[in-house]
Protein backbone atom coordinates (compact mmCIF):
# COMPACT_ATOMS: atom_id res chain seq x y z
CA UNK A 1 13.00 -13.38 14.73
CA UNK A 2 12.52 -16.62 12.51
CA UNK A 3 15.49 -18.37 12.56
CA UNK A 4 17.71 -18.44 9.38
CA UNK A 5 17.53 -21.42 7.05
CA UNK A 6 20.08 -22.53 5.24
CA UNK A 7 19.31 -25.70 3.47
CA UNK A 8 22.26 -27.25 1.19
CA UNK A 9 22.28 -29.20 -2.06
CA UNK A 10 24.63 -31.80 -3.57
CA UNK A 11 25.51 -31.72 -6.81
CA UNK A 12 23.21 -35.08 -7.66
CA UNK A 13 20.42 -33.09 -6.59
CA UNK A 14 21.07 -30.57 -9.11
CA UNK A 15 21.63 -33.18 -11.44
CA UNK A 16 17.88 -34.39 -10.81
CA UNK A 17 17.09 -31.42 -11.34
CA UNK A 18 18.12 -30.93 -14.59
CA UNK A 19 20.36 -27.52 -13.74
CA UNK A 20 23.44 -29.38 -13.61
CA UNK A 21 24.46 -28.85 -17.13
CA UNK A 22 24.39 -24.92 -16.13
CA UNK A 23 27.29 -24.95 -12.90
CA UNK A 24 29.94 -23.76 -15.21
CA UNK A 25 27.42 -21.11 -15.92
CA UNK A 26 26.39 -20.13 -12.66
CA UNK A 27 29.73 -21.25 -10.78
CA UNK A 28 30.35 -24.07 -8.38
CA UNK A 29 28.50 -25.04 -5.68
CA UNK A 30 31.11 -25.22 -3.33
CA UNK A 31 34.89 -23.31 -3.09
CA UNK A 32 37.57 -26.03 -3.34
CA UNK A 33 39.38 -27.80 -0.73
CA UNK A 34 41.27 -25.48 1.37
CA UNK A 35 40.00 -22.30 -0.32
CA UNK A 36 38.29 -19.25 1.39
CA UNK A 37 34.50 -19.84 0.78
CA UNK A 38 34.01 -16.12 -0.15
CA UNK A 39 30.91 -14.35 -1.37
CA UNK A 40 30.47 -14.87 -5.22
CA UNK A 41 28.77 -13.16 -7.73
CA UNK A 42 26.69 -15.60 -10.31
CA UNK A 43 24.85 -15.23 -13.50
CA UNK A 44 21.44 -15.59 -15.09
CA UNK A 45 19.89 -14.85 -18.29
CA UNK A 46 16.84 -16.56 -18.52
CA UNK A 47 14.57 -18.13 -16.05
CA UNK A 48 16.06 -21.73 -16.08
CA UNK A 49 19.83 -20.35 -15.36
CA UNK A 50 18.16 -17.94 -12.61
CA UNK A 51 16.74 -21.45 -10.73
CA UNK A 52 19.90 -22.44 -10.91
CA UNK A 53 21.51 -19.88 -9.78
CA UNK A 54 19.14 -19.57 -6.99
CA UNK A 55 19.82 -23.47 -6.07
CA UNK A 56 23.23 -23.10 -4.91
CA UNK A 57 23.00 -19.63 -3.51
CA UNK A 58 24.50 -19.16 -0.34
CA UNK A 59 24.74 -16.25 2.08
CA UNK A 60 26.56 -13.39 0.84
CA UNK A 61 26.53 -14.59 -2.94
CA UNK A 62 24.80 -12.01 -4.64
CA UNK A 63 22.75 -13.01 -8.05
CA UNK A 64 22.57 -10.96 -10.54
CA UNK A 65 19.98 -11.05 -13.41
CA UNK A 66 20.22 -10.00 -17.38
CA UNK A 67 18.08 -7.70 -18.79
CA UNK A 68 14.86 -9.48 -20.40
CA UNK A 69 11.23 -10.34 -19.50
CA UNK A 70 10.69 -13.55 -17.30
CA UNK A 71 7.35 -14.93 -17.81
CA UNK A 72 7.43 -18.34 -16.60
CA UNK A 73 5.90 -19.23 -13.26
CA UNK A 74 7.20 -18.09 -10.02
CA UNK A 75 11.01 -19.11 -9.44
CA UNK A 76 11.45 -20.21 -6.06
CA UNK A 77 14.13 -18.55 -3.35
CA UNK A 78 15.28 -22.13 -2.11
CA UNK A 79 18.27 -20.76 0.63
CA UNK A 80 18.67 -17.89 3.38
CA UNK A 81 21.00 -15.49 4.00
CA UNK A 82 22.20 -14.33 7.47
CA UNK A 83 22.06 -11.00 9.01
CA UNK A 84 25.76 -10.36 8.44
CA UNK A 85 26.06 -12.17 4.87
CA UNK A 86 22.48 -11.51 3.31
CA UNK A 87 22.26 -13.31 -0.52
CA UNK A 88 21.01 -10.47 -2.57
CA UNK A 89 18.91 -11.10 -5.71
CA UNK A 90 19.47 -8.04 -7.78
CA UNK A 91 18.61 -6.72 -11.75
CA UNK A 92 21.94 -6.21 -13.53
CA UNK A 93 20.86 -3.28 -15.03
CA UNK A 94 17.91 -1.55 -12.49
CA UNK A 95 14.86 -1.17 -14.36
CA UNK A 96 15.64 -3.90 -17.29
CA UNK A 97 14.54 -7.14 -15.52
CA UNK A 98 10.72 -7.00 -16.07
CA UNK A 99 8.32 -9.92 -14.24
CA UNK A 100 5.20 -10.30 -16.48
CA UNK A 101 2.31 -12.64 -16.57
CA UNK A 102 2.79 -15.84 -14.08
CA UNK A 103 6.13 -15.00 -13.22
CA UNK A 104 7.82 -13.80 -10.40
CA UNK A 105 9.61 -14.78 -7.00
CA UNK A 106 8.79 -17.20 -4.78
CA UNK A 107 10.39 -16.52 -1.10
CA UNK A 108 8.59 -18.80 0.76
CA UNK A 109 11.13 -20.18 3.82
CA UNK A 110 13.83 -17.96 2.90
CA UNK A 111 14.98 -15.24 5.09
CA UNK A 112 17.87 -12.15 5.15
CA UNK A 113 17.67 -12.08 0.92
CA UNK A 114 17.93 -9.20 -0.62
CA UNK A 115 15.62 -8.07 -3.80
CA UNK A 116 16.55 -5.48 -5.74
CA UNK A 117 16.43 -3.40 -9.37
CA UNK A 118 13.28 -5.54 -10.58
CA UNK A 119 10.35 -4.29 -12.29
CA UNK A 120 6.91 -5.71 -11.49
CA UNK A 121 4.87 -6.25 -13.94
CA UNK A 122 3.19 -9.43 -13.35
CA UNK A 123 -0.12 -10.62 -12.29
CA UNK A 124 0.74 -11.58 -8.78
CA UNK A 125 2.96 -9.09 -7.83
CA UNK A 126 5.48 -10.23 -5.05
CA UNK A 127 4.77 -11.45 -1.53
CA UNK A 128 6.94 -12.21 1.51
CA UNK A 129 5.63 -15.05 3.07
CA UNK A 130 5.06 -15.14 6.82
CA UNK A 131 7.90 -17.73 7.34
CA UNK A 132 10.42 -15.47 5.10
CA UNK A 133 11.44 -13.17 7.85
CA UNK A 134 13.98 -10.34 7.55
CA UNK A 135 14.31 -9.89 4.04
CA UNK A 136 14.62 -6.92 2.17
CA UNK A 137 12.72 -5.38 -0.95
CA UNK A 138 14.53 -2.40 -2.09
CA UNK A 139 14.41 -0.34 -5.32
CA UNK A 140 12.37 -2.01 -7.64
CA UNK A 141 9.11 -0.52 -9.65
CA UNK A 142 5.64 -2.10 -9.43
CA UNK A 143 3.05 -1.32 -11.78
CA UNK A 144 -0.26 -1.75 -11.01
CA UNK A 145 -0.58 -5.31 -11.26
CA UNK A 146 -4.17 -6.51 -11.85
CA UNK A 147 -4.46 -8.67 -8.70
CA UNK A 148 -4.99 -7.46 -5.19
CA UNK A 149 -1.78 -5.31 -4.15
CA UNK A 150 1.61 -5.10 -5.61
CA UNK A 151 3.58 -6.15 -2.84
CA UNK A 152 1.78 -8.00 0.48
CA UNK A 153 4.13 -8.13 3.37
CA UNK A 154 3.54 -11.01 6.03
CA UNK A 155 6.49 -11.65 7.64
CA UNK A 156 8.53 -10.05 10.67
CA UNK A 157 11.59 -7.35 10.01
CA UNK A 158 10.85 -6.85 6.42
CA UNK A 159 12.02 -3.56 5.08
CA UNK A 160 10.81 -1.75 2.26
CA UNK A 161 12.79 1.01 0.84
CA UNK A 162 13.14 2.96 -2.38
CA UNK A 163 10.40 1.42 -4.20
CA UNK A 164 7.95 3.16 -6.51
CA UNK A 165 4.28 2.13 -6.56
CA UNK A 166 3.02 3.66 -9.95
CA UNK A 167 0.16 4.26 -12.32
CA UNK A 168 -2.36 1.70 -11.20
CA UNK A 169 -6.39 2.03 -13.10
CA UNK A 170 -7.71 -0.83 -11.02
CA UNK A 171 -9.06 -1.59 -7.21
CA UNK A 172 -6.40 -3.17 -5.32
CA UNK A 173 -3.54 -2.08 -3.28
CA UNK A 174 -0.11 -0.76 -3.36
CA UNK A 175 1.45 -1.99 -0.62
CA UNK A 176 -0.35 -4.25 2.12
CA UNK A 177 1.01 -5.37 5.67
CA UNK A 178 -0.73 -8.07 7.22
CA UNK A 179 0.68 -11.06 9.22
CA UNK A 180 0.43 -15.09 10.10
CA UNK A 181 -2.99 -16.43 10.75
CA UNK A 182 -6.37 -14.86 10.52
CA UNK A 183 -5.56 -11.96 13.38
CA UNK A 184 -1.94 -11.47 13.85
CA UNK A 185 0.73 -8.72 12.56
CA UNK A 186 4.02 -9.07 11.28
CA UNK A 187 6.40 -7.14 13.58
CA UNK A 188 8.58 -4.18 13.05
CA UNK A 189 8.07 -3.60 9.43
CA UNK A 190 10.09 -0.42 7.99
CA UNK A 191 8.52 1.19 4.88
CA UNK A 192 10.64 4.20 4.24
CA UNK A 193 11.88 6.13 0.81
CA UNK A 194 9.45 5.13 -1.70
CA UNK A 195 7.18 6.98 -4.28
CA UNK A 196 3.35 6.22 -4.09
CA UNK A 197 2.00 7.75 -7.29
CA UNK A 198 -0.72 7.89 -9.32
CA UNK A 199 -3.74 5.90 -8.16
CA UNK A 200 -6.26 6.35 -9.93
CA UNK A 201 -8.93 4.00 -9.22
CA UNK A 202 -11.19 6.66 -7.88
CA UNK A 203 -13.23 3.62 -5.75
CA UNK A 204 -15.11 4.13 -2.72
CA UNK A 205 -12.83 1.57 -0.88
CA UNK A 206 -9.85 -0.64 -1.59
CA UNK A 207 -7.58 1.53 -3.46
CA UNK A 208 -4.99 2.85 -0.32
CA UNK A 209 -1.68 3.22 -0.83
CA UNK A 210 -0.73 1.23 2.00
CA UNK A 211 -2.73 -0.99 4.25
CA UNK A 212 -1.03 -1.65 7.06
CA UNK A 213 -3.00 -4.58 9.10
CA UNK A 214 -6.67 -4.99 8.79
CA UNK A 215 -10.07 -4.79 10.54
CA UNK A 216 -9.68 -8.50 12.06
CA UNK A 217 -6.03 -7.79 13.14
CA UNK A 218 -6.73 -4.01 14.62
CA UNK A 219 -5.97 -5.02 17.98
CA UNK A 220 -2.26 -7.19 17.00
CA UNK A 221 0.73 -5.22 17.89
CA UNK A 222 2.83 -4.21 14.65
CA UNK A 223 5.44 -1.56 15.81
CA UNK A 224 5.80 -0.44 12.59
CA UNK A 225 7.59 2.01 11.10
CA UNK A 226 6.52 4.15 7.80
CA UNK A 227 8.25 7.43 7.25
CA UNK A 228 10.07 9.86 4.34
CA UNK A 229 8.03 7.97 2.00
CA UNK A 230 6.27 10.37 -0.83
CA UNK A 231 2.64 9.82 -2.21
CA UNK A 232 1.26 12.17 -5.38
CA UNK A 233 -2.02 11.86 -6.51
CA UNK A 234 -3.02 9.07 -4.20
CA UNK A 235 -6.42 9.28 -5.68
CA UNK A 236 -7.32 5.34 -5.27
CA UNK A 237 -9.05 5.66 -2.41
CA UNK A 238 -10.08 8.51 1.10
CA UNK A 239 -6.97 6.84 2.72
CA UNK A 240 -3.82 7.38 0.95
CA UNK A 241 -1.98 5.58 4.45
CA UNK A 242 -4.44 3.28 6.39
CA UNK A 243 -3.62 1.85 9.53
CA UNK A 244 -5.71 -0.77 10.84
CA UNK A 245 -3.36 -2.59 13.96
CA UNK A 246 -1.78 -1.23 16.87
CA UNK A 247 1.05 0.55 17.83
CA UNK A 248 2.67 2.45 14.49
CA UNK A 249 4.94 5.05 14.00
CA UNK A 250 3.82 7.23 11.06
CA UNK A 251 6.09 10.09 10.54
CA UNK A 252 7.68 12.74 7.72
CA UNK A 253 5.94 11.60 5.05
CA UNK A 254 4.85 13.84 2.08
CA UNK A 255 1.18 13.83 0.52
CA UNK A 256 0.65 15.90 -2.43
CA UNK A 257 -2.13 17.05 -4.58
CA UNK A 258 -4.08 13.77 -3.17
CA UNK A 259 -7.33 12.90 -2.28
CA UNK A 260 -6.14 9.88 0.70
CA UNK A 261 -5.41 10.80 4.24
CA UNK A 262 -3.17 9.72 6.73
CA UNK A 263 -6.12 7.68 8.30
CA UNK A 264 -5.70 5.57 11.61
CA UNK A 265 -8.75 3.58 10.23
CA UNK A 266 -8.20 0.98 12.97
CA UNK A 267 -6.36 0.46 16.36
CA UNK A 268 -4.85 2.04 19.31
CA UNK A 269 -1.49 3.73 20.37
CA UNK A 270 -0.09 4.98 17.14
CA UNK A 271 2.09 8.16 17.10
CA UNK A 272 1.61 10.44 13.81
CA UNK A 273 4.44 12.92 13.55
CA UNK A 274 6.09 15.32 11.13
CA UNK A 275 4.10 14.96 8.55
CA UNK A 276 3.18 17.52 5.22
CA UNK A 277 0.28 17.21 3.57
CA UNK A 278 -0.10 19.64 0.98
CA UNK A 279 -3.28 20.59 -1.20
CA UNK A 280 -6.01 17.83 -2.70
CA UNK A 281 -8.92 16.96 -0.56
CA UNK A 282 -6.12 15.61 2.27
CA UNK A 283 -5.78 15.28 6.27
CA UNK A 284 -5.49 13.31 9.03
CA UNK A 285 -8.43 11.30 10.32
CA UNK A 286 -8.21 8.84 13.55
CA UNK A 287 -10.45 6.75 15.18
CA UNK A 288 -9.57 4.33 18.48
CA UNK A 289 -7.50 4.78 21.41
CA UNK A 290 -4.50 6.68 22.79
CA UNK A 291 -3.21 7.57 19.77
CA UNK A 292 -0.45 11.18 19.65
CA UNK A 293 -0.88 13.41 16.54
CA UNK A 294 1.89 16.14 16.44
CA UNK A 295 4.03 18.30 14.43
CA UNK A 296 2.63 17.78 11.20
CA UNK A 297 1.04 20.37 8.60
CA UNK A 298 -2.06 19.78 6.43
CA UNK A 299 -1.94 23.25 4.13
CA UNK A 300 -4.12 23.98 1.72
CA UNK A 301 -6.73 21.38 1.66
CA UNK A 302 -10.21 21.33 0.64
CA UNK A 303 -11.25 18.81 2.74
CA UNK A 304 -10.84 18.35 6.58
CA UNK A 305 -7.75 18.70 7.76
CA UNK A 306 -8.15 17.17 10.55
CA UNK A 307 -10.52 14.53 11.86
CA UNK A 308 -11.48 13.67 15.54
CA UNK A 309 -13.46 10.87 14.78
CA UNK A 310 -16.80 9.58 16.21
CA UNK A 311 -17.95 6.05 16.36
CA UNK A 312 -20.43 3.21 15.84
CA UNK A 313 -19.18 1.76 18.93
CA UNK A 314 -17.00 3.27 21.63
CA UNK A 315 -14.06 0.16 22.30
CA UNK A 316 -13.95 -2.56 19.69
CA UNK A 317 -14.15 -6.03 21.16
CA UNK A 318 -15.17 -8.22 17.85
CA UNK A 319 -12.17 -6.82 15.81
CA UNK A 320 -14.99 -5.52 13.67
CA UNK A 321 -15.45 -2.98 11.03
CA UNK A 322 -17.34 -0.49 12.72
CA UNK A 323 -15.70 2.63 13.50
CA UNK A 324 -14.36 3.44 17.18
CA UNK A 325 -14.70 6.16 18.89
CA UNK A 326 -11.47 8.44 19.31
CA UNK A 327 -10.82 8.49 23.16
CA UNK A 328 -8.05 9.53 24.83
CA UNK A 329 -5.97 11.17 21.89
CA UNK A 330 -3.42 14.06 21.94
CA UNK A 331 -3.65 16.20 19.01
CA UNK A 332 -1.21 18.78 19.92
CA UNK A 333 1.66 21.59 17.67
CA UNK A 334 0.06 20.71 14.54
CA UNK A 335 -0.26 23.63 11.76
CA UNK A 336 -3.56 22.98 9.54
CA UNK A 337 -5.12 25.48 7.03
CA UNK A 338 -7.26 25.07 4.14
CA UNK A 339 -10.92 26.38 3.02
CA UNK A 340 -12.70 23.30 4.75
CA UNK A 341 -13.11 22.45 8.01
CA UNK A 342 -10.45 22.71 9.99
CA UNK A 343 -11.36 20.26 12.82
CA UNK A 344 -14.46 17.71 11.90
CA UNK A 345 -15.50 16.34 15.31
CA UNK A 346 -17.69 12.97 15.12
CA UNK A 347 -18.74 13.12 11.83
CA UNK A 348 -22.12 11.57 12.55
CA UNK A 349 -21.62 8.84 14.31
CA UNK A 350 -23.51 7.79 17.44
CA UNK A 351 -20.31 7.74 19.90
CA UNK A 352 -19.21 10.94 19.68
CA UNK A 353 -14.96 11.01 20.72
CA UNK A 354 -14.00 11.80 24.18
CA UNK A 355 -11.32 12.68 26.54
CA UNK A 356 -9.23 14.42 23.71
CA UNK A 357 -6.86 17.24 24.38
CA UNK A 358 -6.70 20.04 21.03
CA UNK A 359 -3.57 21.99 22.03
CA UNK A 360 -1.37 24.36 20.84
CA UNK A 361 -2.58 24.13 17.36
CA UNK A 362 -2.35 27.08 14.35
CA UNK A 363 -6.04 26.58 13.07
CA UNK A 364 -5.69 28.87 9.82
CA UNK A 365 -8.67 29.32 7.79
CA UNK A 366 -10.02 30.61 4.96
CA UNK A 367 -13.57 31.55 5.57
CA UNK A 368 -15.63 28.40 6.69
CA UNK A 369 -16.11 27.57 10.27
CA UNK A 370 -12.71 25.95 12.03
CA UNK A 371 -14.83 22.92 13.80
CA UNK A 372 -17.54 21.20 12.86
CA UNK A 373 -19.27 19.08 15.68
CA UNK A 374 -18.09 18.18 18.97
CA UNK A 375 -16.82 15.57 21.12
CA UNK A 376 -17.13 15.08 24.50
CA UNK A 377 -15.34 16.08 27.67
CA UNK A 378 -12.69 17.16 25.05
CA UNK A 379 -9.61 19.53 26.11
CA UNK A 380 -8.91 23.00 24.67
CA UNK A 381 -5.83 24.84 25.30
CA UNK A 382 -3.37 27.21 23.37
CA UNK A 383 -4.85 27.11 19.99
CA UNK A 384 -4.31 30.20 17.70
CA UNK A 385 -7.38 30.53 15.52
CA UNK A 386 -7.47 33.32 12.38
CA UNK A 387 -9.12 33.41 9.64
CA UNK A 388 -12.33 31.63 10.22
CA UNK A 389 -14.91 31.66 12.79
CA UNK A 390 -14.87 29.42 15.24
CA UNK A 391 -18.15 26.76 14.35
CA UNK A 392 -18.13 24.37 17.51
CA UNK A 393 -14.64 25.44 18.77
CA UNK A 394 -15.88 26.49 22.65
CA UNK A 395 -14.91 29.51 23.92
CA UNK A 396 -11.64 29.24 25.67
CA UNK A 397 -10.02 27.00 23.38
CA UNK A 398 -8.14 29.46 21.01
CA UNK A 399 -7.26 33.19 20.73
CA UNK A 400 -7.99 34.54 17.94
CA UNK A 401 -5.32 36.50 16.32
CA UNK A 402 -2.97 36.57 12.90
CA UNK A 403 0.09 34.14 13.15
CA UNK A 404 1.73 35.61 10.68
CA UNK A 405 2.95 32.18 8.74
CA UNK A 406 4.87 33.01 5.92
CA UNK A 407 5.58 30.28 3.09
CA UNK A 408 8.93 29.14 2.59
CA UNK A 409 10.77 28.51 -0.23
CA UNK A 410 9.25 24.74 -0.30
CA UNK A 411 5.76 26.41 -0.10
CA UNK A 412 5.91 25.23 3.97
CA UNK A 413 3.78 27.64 6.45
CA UNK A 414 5.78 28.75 9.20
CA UNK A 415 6.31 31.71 11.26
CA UNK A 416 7.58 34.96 10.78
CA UNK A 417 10.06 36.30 13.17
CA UNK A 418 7.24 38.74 14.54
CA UNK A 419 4.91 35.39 14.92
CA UNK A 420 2.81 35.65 18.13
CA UNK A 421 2.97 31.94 18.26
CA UNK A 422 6.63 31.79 18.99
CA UNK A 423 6.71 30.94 22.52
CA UNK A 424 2.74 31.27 22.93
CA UNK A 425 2.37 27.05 23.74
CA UNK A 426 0.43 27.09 27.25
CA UNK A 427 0.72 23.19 27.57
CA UNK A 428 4.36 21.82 28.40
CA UNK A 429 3.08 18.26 26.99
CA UNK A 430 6.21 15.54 27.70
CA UNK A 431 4.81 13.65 24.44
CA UNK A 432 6.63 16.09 22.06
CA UNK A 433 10.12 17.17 22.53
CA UNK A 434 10.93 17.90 18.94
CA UNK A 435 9.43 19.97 15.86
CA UNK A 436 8.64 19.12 12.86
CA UNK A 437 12.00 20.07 11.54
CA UNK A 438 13.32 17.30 14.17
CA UNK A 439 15.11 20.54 16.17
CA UNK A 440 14.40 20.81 20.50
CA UNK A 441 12.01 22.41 21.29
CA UNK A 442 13.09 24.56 24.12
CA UNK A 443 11.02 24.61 27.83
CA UNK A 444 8.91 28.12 25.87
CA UNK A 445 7.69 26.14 23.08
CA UNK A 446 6.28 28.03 20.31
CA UNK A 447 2.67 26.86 19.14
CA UNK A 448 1.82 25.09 15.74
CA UNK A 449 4.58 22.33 13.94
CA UNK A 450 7.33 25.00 13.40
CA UNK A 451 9.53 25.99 16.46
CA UNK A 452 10.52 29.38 14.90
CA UNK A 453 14.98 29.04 13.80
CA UNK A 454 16.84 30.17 11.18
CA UNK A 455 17.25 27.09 9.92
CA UNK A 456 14.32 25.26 8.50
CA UNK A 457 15.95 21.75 7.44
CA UNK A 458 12.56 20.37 6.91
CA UNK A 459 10.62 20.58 3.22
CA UNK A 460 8.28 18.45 1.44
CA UNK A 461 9.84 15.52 -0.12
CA UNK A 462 10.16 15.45 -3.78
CA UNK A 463 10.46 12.10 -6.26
CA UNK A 464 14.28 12.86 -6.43
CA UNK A 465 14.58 12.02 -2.52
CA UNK A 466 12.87 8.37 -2.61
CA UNK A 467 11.93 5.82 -5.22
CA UNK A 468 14.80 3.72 -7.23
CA UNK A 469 17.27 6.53 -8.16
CA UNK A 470 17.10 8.30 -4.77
CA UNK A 471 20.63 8.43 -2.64
């Protein structure tokens, strides 16, 4: 972790700076002799008064900001918090303190602050600097700002939370994650409770969601986390969630009515888990190494639901943008259905994937062949197949037989009581221990995302769990 800075100001300084006429506004810079140096709360109603309220900020004052538009360059975060006493910058009323034009925040240097309540409207969006490390963006609203992305994270321990993404017309990106330097990834980045909705740039490329890394940084070590986040019509591009670095957790999100995937563009050794996917042109694509996809359910797509994929070469060593070849990958208790294909091997590319294990799967279909294509020296074991024929599936790899999913009242698949999948999983697989609703599975596990119970805690999210106004 980047060490905390806490620079400090005199009074002269402030003076110089032309702010001092505003202390009595904003409070003193110091408690008196002999006093407890408490947290304070100050004041500011306009961008000068906000400098200076920022200027003499220390950790665990929090700064609250009037209603209004602030339009005037980016107003620099000059102090840091500490973990225990972060400074929080937050809108007085949530929602009412709109960034437009030039301005904005400036957090370069300054670490544990806290940014909350703002709506941004501006051109640049906001951006954590690589040197502003654990700092916290929480429940503001961006709105499709005509730049590059709304927020761009670059530092280490950042967590973003409660946020909605909304309504942008034009290529760029909600939310990226990249890192210092040319090829390296900030480090355990949380992205959890926010609403992705609504992009509709319709490009062939450059309209995701979220970007986490990028081609030149596949092979940097991220450990981030992104789950119960919520993304309707994510429309701006194939990949509504696109990983491109290594190592990611990706788990109980919600996609709805959206034409972006959960796509593991890039990388190795990321675990995708607990997912729901529901209708659109959605799924789950992967390409690279060792990744574990398990316990999620892709219903009622029109597209593939799930994607094994080939590659134009079969182990990146240029950090280039070629597709790589799936190898090694554990696709395993995942429920898919919809009316295309079920499992898309390859997908024309010379390296075909290899070494994959399909297991315990419910492949429900509605007419068109369950696999397209085929990898090779691939592993088949435990799938329940109904509805479709088989396409490239080999013999051996499913049974064939109804598995009587009923929908919930959340519209989730999941067994009946009479289910033959309960207790029909032939591979014990150490990898998954849970199910999707987060209940043991017991040493009989039953095959597709639901281990059949009573209670079903699990459901898709709605904009009422995440986003601003969320618990």
């Amino acid at each position: 972790m980047v060490p905390t800075l806490s620079p400090t100001r005199s009074r002269s300084a402030l003076a110089a700076a032309g702010v001092a006429g505003l202390l009595a506004v904003c409070g003193p810079m110091a408690a008196p002799a002999g006093a407890a140096a408490g947290p304070r709360t100050l004041t500011a109603s306009s961008p000068g008064q906000l400098t200076a309220a920022l200027a003499q900020a220390r950790p665990g004052d929090r700064v609250e900001v009037a209603a209004g538009a602030y339009a005037t360059g980016l107003i620099r975060v000059p102090h840091s918090g500490t973990a225990q006493a972060p400074i929080t910058i937050a809108a007085a009323q949530p929602g009412q303190v709109r960034f437009t034009g030039a301005g904005g925040l400036d957090l370069t240097g300054a670490s544990h602050v806290v940014v909350q309540g703002f709506a941004f409207d501006n051109d640049a969006g906001l951006t954590v600097p690589g040197n502003a490390a654990a700092n916290r963006i929480t429940r503001n609203t961006f709105s499709g700002n005509p730049g590059g992305a709304d927020l761009t994270v670059k530092a280490d321990d950042t967590e973003v939370d409660h946020n909605t993404f909304q309504n942008r017309t034009t290529q760029g990106v909600y939310l990226q994650v990249v890192g210092p330097g040319a090829h390296d990834m900030a480090q355990r980045v949380h992205v959890h409770h926010n609403y992705f909705y609504n992009h509709q740039y319709h490009g062939a490329n450059g309209g995701e969601s979220i970007r986490f890394g990028l081609s030149g940084r596949q092979h940097a070590v991220a450990n981030g986390l992104i789950e119960d986040n919520l993304f309707a019509k994510a429309d701006g591009d194939s990949e509504a969630i696109s990983i491109k670095s290594t190592s990611n957790v990706v788990q109980y999100n919600t996609i709805v009515n959206s034409r972006g995937t959960i796509s593991l563009r890039h990388g190795w050794n990321t675990r995708v888990e607990g997912n729901i996917l529901i209708g659109g042109s959605t799924g789950i694509r992967f390409f690279g190494n060792n990744h574990v996809i398990v316990n999620n359910v892709v219903e009622d797509t029109t597209g593939p639901a799930m994607e094994v994929g080939g590659g134009e070469v079969r182990d990146d060593t240029t950090s280039g943008t070629d597709h790589e070849a799936a190898d090694h990958c554990l696709a395993a208790f995942n429920t898919l259905s919809g009316s295309g294909p079920l499992v898309w091997y390859n997908s024309g590319k010379p390296f075909p994937p290899s070494d994959d294990t399909l297991a315990d799967n419910i492949l429900l279909g509605h007419g068109q062949p369950a696999a397209k294509e085929s990898g090779t020296s691939s592993h088949f074991t435990g799938n329940i197949l109904f509805g479709s024929p088989a396409g490239t599936l080999p013999a051996g790899a499913y049974k064939t037989v109804d598995p009587k999913l009923v929908k919930d009242a959340h519209g989730l698949l999941r067994p009946a009581a009479d289910s033959p999948a309960i207790g029909a999983a032939t591979g014990s697989f150490p990898q998954v221990t849970l199910d999707i609703d987060q209940q043991t599975r017991p040493a009989a596990k039953d095959t597709g995302a639901d281990q059949h119970n009573i209670a079903t805690p699990a459901r898709p999210l709605t904009p009422a769990d995440v986003g601003p106004n969320a618990p």
